[in-house]
N, C-alpha and C. Protein backbone atom coordinates (compact mmCIF):
# COMPACT_ATOMS: atom_id res chain seq x y z
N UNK A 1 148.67 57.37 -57.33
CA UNK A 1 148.28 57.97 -58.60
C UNK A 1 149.07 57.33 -59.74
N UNK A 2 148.39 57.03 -61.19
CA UNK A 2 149.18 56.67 -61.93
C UNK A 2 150.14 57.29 -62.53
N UNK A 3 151.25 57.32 -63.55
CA UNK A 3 152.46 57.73 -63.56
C UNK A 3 151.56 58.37 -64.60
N UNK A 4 152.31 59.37 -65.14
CA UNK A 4 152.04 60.18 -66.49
C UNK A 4 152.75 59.62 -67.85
N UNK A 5 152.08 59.46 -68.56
CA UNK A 5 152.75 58.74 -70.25
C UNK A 5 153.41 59.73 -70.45
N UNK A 6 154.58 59.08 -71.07
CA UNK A 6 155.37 60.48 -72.32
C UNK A 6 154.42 60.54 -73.34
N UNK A 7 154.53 62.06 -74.10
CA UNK A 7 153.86 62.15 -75.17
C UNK A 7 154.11 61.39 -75.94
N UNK A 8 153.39 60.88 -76.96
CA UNK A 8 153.37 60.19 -77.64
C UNK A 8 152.83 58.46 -77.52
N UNK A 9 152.62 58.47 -76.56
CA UNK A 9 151.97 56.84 -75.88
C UNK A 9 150.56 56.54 -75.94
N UNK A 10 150.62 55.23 -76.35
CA UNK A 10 149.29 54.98 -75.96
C UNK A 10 149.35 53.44 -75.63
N UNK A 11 148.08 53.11 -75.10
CA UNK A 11 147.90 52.52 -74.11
C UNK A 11 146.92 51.30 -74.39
N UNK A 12 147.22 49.95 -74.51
CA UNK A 12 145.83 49.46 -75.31
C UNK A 12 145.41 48.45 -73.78
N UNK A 13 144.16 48.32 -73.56
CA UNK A 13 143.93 48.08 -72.45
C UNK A 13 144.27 46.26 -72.45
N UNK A 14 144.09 46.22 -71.13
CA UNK A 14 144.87 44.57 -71.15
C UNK A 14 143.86 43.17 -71.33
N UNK A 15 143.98 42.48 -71.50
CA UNK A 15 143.19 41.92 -71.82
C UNK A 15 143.47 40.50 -71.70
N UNK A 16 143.00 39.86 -70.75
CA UNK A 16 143.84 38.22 -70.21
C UNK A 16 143.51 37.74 -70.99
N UNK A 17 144.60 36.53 -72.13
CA UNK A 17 144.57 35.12 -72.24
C UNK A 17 144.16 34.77 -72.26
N UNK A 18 142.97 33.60 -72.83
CA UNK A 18 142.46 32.77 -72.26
C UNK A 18 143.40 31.66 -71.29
N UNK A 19 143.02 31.26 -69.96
CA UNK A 19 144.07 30.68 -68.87
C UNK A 19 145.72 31.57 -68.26
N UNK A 20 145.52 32.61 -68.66
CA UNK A 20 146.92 33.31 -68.98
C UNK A 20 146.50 34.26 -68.05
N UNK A 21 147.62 35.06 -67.66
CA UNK A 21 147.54 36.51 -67.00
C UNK A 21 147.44 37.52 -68.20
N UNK A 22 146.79 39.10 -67.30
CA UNK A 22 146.89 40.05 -68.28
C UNK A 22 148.33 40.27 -68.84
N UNK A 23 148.63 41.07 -69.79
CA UNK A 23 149.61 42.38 -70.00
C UNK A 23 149.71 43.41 -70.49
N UNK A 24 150.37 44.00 -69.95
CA UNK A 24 150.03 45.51 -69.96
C UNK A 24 150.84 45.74 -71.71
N UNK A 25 149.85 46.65 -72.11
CA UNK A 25 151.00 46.59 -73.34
C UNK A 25 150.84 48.55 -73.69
N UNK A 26 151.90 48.81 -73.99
CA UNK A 26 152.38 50.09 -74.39
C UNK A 26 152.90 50.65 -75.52
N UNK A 27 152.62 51.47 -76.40
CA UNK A 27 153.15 51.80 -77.18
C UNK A 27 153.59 53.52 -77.59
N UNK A 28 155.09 53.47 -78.14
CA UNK A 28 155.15 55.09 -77.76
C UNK A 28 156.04 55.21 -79.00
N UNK A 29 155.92 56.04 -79.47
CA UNK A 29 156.06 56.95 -80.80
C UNK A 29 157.42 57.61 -80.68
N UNK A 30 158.39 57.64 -80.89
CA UNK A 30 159.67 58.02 -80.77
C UNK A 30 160.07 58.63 -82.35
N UNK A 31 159.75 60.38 -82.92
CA UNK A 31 160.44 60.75 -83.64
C UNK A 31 161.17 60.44 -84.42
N UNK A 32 161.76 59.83 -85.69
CA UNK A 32 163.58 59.56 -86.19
C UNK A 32 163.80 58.13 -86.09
N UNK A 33 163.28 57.21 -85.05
CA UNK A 33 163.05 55.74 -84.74
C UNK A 33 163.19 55.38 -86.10
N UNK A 34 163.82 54.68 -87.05
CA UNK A 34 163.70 53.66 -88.05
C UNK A 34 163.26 52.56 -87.42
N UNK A 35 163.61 51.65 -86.62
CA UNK A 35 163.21 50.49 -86.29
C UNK A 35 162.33 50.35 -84.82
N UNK A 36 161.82 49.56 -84.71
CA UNK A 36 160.91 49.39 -83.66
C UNK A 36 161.36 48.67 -82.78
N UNK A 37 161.30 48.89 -81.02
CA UNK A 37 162.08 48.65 -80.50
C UNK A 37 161.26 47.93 -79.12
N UNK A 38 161.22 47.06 -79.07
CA UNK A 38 160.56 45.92 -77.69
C UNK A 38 161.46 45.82 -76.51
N UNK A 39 160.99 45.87 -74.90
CA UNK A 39 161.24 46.09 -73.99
C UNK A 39 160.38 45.16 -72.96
N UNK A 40 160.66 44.25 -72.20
CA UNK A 40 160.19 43.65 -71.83
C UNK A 40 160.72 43.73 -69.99
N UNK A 41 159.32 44.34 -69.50
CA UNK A 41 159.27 44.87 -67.88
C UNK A 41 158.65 43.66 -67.19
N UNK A 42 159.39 43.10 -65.88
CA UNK A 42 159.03 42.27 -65.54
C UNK A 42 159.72 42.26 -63.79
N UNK A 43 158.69 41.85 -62.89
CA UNK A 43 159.27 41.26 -61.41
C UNK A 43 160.63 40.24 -61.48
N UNK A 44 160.38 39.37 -62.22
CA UNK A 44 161.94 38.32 -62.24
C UNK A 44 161.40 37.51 -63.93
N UNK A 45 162.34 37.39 -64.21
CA UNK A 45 162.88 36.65 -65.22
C UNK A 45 162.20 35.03 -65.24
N UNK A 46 161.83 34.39 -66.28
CA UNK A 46 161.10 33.18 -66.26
C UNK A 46 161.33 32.84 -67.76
N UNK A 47 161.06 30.88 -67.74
CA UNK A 47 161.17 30.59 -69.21
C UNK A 47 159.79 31.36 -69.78
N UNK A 48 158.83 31.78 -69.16
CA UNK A 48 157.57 32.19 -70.18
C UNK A 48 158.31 33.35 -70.98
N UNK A 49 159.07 34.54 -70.06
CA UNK A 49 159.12 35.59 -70.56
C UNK A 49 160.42 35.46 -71.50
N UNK A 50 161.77 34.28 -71.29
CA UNK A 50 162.35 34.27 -72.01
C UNK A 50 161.65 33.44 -73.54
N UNK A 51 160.57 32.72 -73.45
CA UNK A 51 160.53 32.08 -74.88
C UNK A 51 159.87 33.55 -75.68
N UNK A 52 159.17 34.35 -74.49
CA UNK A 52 157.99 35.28 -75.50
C UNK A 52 159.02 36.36 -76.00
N UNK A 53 160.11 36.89 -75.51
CA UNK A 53 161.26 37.33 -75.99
C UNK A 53 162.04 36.32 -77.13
N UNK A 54 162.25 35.21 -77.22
CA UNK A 54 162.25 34.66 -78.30
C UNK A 54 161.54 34.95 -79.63
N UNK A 55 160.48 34.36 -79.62
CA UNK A 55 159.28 34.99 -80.41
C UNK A 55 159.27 36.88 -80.53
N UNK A 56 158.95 36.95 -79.85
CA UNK A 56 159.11 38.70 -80.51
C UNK A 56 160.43 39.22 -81.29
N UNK A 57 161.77 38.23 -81.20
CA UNK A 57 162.96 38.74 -81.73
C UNK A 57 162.92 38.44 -82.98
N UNK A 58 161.96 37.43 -83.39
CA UNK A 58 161.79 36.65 -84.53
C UNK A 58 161.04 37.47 -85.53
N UNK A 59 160.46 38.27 -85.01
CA UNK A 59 159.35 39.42 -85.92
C UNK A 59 160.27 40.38 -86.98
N UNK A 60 159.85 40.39 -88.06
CA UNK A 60 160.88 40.89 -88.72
C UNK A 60 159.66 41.93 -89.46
N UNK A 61 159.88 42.91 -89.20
CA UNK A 61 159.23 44.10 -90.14
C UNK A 61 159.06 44.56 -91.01
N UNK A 62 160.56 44.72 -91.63
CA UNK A 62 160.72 45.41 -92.78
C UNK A 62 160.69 45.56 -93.98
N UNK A 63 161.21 46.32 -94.68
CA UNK A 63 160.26 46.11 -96.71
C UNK A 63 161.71 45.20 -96.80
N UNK A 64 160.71 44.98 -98.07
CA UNK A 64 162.01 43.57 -98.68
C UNK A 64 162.28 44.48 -100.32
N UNK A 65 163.25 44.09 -100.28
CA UNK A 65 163.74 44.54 -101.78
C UNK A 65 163.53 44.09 -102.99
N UNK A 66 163.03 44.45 -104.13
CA UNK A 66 162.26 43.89 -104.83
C UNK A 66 163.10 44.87 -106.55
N UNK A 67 162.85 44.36 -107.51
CA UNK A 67 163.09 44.60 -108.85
C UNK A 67 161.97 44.46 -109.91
N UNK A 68 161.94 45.69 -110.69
CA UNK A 68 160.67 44.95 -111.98
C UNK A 68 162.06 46.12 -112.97
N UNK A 69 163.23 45.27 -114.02
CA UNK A 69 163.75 45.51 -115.04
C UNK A 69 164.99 46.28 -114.50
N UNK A 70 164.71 47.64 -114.73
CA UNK A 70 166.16 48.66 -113.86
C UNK A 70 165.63 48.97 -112.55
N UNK A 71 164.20 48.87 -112.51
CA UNK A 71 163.67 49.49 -111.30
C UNK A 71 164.00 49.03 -109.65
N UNK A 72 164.42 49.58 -109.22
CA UNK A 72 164.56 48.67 -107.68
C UNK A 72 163.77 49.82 -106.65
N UNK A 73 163.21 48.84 -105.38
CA UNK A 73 162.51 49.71 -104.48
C UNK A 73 162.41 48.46 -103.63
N UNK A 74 161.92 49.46 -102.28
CA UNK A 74 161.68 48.28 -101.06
C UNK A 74 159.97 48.47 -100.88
N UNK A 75 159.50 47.16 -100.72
CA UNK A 75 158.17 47.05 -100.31
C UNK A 75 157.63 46.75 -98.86
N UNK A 76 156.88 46.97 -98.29
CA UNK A 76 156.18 46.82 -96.96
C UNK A 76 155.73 45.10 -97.26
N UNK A 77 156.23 44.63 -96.27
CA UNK A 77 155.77 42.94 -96.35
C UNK A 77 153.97 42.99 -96.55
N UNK A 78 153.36 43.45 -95.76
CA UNK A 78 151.69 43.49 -96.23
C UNK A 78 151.47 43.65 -97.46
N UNK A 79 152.31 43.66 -98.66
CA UNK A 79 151.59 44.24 -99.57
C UNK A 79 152.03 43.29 -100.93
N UNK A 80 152.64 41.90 -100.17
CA UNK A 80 153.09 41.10 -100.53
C UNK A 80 151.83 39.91 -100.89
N UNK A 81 151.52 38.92 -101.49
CA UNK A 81 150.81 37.88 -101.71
C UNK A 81 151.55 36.48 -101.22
N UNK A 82 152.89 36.34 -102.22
CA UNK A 82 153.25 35.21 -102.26
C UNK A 82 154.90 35.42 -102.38
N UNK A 83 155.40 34.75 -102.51
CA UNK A 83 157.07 34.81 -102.93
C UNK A 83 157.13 33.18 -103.70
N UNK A 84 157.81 33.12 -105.08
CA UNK A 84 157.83 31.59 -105.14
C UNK A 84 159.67 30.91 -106.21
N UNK A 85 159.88 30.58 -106.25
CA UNK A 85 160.92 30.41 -107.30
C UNK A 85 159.88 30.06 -108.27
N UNK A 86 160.77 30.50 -109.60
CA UNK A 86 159.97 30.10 -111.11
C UNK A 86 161.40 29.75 -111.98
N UNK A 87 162.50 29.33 -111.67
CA UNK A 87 163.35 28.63 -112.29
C UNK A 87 164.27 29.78 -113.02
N UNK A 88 164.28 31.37 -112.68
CA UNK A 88 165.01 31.80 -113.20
C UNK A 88 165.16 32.93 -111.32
N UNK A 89 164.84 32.57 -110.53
CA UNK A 89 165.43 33.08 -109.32
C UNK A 89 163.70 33.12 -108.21
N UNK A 90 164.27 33.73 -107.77
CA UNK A 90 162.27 34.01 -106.59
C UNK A 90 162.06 35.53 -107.12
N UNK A 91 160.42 35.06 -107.04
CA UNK A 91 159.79 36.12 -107.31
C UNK A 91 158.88 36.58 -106.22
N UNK A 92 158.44 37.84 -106.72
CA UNK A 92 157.33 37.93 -105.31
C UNK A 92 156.03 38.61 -106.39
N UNK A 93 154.99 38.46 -105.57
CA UNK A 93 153.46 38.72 -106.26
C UNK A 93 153.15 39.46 -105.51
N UNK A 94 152.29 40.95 -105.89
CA UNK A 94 151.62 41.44 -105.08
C UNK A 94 150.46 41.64 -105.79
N UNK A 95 149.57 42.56 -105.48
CA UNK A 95 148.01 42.55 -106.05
C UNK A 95 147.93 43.24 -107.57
N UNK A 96 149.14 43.52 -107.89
CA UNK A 96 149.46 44.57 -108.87
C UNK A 96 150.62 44.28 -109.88
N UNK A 97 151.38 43.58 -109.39
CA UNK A 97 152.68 42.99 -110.10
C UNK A 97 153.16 42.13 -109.77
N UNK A 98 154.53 41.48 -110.81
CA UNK A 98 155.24 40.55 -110.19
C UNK A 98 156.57 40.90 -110.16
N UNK A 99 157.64 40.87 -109.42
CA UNK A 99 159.01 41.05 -109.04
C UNK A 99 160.09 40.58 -108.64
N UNK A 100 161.24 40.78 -109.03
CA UNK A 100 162.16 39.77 -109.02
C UNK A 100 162.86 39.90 -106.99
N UNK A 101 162.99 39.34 -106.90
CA UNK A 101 163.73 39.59 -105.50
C UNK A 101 164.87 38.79 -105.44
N UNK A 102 166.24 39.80 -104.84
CA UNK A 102 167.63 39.51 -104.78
C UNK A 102 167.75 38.51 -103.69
N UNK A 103 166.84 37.45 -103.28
CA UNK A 103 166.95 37.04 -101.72
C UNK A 103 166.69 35.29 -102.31
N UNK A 104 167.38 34.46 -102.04
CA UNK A 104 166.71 32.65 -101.87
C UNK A 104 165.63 32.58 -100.94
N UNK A 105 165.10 31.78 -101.33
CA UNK A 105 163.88 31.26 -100.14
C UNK A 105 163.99 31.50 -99.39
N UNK A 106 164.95 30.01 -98.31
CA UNK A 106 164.96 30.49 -97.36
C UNK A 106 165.63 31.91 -96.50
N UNK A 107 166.47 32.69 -97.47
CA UNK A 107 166.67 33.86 -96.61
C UNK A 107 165.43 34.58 -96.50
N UNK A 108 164.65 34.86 -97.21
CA UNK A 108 163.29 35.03 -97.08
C UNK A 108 162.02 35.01 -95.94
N UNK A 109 162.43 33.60 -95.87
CA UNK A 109 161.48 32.63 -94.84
C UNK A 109 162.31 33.20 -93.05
N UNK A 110 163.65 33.60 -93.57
CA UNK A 110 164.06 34.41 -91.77
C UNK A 110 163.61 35.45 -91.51
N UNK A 111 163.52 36.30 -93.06
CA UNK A 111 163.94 37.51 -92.66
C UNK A 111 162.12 38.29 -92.60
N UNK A 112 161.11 37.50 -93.47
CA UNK A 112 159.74 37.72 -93.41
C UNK A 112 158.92 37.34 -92.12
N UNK A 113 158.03 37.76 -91.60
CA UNK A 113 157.05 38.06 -90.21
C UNK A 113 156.34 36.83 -90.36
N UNK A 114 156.74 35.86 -89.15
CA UNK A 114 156.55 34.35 -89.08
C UNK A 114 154.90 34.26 -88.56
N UNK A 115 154.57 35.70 -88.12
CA UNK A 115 152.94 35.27 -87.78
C UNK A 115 152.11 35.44 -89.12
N UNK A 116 153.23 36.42 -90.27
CA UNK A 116 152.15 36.37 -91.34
C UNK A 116 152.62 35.45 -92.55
N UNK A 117 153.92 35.14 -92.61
CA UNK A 117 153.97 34.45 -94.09
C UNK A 117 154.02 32.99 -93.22
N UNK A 118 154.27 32.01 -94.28
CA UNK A 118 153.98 30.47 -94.10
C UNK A 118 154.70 29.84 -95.48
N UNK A 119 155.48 28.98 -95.37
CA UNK A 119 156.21 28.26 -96.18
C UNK A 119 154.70 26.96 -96.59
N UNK A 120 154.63 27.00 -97.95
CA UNK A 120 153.70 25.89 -98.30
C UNK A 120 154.29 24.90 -99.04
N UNK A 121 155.37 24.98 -99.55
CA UNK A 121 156.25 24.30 -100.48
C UNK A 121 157.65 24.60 -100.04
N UNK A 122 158.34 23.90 -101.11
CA UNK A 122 159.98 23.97 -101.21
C UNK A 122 160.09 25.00 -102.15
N UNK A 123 159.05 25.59 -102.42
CA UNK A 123 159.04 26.69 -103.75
C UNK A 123 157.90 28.01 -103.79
N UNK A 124 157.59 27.74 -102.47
CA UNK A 124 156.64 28.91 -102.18
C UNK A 124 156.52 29.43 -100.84
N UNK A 125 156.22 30.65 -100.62
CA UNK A 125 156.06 31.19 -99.63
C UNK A 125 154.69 32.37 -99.45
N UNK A 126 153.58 32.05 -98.75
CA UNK A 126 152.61 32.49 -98.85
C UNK A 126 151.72 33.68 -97.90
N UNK A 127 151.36 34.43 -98.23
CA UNK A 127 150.84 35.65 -96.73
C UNK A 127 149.64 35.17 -96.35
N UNK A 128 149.60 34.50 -95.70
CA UNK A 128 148.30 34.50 -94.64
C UNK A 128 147.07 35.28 -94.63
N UNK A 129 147.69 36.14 -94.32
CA UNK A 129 146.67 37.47 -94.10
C UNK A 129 146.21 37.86 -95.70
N UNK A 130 146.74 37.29 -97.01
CA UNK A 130 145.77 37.07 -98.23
C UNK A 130 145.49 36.36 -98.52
N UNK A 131 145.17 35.30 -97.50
CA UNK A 131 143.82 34.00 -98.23
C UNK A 131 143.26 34.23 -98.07
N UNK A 132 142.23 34.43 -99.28
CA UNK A 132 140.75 34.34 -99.32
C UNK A 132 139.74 33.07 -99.49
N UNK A 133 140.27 31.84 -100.07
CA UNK A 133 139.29 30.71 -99.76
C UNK A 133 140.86 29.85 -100.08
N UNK A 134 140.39 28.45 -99.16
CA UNK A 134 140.90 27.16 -98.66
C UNK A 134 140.01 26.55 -99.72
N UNK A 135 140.49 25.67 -100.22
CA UNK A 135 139.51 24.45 -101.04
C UNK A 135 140.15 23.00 -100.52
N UNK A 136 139.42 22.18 -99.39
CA UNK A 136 140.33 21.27 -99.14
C UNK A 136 139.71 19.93 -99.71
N UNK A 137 138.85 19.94 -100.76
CA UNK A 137 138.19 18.60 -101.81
C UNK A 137 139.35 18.10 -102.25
N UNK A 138 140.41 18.69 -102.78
CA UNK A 138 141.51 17.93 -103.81
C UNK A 138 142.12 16.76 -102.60
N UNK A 139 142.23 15.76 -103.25
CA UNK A 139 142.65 14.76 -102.83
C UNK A 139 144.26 14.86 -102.83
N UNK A 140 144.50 14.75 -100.90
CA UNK A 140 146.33 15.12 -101.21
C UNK A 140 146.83 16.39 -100.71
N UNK A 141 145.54 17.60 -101.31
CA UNK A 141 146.75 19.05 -101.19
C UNK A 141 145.36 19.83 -100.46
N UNK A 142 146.25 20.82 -100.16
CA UNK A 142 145.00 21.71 -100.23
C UNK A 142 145.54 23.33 -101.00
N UNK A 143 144.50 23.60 -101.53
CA UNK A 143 144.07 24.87 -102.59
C UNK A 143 144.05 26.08 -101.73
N UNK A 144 145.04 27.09 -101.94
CA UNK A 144 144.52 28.32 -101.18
C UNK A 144 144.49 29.52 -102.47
N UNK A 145 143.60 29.84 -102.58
CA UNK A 145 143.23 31.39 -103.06
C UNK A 145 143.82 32.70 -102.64
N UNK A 146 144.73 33.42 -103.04
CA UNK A 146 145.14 34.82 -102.29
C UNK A 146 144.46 35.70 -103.13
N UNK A 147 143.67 36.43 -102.47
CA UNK A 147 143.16 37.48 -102.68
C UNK A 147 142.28 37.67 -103.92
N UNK A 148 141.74 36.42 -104.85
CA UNK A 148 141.56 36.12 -105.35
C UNK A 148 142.09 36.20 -107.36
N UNK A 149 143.79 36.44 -107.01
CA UNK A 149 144.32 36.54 -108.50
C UNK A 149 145.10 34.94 -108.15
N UNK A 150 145.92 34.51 -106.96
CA UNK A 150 146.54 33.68 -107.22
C UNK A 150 146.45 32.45 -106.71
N UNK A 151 146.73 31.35 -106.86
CA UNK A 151 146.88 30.26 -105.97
C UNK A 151 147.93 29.40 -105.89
N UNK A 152 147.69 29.07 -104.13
CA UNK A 152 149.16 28.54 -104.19
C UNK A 152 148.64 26.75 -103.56
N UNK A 153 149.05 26.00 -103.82
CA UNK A 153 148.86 24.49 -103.53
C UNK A 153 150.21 23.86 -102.44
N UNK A 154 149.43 23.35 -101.30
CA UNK A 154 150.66 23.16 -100.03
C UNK A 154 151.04 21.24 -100.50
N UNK A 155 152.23 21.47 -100.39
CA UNK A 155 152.48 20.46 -100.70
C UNK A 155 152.62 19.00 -99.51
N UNK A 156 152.76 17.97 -99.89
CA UNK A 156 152.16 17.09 -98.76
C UNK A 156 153.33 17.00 -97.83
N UNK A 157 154.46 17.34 -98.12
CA UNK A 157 155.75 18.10 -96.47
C UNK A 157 155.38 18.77 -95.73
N UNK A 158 154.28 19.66 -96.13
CA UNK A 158 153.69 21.24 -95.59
C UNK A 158 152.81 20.87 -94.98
N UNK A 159 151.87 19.64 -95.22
CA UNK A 159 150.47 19.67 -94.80
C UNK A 159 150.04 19.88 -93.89
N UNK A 160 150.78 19.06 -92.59
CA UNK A 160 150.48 18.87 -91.51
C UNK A 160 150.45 20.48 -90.65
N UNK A 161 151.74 21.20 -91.31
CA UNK A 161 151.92 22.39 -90.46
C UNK A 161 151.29 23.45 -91.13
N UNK A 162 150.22 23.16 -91.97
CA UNK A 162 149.50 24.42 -93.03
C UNK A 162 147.92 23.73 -91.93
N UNK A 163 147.88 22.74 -91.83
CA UNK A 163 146.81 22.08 -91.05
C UNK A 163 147.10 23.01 -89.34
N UNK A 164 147.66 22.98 -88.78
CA UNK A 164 148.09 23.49 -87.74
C UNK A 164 147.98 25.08 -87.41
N UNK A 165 148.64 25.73 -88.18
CA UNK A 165 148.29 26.66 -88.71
C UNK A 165 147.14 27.27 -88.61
N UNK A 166 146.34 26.82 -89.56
CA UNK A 166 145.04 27.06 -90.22
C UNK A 166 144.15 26.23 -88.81
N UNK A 167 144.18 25.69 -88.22
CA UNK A 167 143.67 24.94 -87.03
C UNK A 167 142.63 24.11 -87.96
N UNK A 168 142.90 23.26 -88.77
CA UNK A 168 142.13 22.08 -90.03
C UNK A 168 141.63 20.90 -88.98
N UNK A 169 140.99 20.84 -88.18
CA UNK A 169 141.06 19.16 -87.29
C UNK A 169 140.91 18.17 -88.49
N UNK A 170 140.98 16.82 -88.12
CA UNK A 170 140.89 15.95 -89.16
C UNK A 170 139.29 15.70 -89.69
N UNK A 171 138.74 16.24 -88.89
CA UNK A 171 136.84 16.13 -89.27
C UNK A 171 136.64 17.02 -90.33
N UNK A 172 137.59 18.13 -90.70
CA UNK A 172 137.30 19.60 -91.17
C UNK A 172 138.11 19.22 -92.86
N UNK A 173 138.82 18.36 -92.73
CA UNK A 173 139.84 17.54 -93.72
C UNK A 173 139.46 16.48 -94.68
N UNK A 174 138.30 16.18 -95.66
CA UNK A 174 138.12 15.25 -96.39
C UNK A 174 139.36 14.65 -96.87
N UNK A 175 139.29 13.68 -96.90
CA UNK A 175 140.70 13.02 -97.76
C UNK A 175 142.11 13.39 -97.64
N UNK A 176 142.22 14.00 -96.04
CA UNK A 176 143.62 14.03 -95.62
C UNK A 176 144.10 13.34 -94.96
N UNK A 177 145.11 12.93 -95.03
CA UNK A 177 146.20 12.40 -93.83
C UNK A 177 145.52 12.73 -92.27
């Protein structure tokens, strides 16, 4: 018989990989929890499960701290657009404002969720999950649209890994590298 969940669990069914095994994945609701907490159940130990423990340590959740004048507050990374320097420190964009943030780039680029933001520049940092159109005609760069107030342009250091990324093959790429 199967075991009984603690309250609060649920259960999302498994679902193999393509070429991969299933996994079981679980999730359970713990009261008072501030942070979210990963557990990784396994027969023996392997580089798969140590790199995917890698990667999951790398996930960073939390609101980032942000300023508009005296005001300070922490924001939920989703609700973020862009982060960029503008020559008087980094800022961040969301759908609604713009804000100063106490953080450099790259502390930024550690401490933000590597499946959703993406470094496009030496001066920008972009959310994924708000592009709304790619324009890859410009000769050199390519054009991304967030959400449709801002745009950010990847610079040709970035290309290859905004190409990667974005899974761009070179057929899909007019006038790229």
């Amino acid at each position: 018989p199967p075991a009984a969940r603690p309250a609060g669990a649920r259960r999302a069914p498994p679902a193999p990989p393509p070429g991969g095994r299933p996994v079981e994945v679980e999730i359970r609701t713990e009261p008072g929890r501030q942070e979210p907490k990963i557990i990784i159940l396994a027969g023996a130990e392997s580089g798969e499960l140590r790199r995917l423990a890698e990667r999951l340590a790398k996930l960073s959740m939390g609101p980032v701290p942000v300023s508009s004048g005296e005001e300070r507050k922490l924001l939920p990374q989703e609700e973020f657009l862009r982060f960029y320097t503008d020559g008087k420190g980094v800022s961040a964009q969301t759908g609604e404002a713009v804000y100063g943030v106490p953080l450099r780039l790259y502390e930024l680029e550690g401490r933000l969720d590597p499946t959703r933001f993406v470094r496009v520049s030496n001066s920008e940092i972009i959310n994924l999950d708000r592009v709304t159109a790619v324009d890859l005609s410009l000769a050199g760069t390519i054009r991304m649209t967030l959400d449709g107030v801002a745009q950010a342009y990847v610079s040709r250091r970035y290309m290859k890994k905004i190409k990667e990324t974005l899974r761009l093959g070179r057929g899909n790429c007019r006038g790229q590298d």
